[in-house]
Protein backbone atom coordinates (compact mmCIF):
# COMPACT_ATOMS: atom_id res chain seq x y z
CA UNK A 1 0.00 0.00 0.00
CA UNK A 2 1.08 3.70 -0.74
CA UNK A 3 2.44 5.60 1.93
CA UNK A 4 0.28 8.08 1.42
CA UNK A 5 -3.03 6.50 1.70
CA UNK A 6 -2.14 4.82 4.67
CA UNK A 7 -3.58 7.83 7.15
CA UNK A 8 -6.73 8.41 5.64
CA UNK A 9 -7.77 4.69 5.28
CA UNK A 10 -6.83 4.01 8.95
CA UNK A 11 -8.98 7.15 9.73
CA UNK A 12 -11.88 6.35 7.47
CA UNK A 13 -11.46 2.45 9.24
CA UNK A 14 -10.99 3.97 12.70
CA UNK A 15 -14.28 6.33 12.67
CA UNK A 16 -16.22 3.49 11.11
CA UNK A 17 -15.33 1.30 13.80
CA UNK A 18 -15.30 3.59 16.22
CA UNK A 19 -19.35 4.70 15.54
CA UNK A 20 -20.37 1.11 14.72
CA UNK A 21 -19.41 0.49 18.55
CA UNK A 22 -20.42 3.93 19.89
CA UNK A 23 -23.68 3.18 18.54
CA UNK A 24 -24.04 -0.43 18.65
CA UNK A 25 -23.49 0.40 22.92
CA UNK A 26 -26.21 3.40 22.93
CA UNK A 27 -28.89 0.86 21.37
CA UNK A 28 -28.20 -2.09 23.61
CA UNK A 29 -28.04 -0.05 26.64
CA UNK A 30 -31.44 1.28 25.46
CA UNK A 31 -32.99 -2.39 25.02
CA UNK A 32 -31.48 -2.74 28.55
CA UNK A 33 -33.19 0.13 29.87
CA UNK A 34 -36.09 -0.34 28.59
CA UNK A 35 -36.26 -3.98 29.51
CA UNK A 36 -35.81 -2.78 33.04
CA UNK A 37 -38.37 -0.39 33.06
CA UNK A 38 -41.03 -2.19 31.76
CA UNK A 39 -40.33 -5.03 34.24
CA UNK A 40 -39.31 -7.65 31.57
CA UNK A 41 -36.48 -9.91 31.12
CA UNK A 42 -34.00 -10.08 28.49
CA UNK A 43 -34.69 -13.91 27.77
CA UNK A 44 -35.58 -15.39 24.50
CA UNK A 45 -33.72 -14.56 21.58
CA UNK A 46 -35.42 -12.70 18.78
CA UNK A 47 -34.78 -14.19 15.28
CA UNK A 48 -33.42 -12.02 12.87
CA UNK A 49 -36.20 -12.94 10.14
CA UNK A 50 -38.41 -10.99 12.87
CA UNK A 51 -36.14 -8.39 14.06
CA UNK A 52 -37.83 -5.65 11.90
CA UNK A 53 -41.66 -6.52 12.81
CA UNK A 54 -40.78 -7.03 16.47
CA UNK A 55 -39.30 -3.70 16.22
CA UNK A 56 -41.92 -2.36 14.86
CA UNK A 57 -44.31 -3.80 17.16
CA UNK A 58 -42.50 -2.15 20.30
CA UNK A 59 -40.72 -5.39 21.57
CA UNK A 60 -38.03 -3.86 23.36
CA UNK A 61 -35.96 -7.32 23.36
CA UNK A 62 -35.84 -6.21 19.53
CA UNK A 63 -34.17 -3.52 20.40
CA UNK A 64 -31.40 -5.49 22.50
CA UNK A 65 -31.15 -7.78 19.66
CA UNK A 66 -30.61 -4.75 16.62
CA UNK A 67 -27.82 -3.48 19.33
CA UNK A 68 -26.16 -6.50 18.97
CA UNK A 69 -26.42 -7.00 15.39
CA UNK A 70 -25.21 -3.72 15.47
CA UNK A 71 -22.08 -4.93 17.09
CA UNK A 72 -21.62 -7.81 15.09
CA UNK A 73 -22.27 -5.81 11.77
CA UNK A 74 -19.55 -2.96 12.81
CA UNK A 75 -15.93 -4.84 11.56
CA UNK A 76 -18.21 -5.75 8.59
CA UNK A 77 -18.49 -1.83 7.86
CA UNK A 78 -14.97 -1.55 8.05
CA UNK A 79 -14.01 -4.01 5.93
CA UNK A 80 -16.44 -2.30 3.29
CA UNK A 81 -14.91 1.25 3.83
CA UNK A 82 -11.32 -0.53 3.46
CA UNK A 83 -12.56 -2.47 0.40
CA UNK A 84 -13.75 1.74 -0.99
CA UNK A 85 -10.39 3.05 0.23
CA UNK A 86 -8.26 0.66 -1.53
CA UNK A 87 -10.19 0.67 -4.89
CA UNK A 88 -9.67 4.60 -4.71
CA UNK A 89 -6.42 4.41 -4.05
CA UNK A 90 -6.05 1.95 -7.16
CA UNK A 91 -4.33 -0.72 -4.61
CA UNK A 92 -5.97 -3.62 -6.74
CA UNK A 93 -4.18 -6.27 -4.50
CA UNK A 94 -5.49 -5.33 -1.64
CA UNK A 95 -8.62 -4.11 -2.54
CA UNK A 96 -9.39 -8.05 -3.85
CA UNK A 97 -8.43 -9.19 -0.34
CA UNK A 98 -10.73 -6.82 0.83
CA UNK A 99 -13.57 -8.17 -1.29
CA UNK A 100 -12.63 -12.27 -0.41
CA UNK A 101 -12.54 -11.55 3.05
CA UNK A 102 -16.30 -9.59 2.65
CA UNK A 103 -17.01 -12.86 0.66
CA UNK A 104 -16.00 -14.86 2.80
CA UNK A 105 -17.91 -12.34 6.18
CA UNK A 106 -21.28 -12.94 3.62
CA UNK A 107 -21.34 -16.56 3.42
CA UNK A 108 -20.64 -16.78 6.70
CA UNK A 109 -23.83 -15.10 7.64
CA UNK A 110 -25.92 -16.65 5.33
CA UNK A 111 -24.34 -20.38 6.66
CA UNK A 112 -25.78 -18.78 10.01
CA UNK A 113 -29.14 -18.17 8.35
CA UNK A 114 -29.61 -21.44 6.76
């Protein structure tokens, strides 16, 4: 990799990452909360086919769940921001890496689906 890409792909990397667990920690905190407060418990995993109705439909284990997805989701941003920076940058090798190892993030998940 060029020298002088380096900084702003670890920056772009580094905020991504950064956000994705800033924010990941602000909406499981709030499932937590509001798990408390309604006198619930956090048992009982909600699938991710019905994340987005239970969501919808106020469950706040939903929200506890999309805070963790959140979590989960966050390197998976960075890797896509890396895969952008290095295709800028014209750093072909890299940038294929990049894509395999997104590849490889996205069967992963759908192996986890299945």
């Amino acid at each position: 990799m060029k020298q002088a890409g380096q900084p702003r792909l670890s920056a772009s990397v580094s905020r991504v990452l950064h956000y994705g667990v800033f924010l990941s920690v602000v909406v499981t905190a709030a499932g937590f909360l509001w798990i408390a407060f309604a006198g619930g418990t956090a048992d009982g995993a909600i699938p991710f086919a019905r994340l987005f109705s239970s969501l919808a439909s106020g469950d706040p284990r939903s929200v506890l769940s999309a805070g963790i997805i959140l979590l989960l989701l966050t390197p998976v941003a960075g890797v896509v921001v890396a895969l952008y920076e290095f295709a800028r940058g014209r750093e072909h090798t890299w940038a294929f890496i990049s894509l395999a190892l997104l590849l490889i993030l996205a069967a992963g998940f759908l192996a986890g689906l299945a």
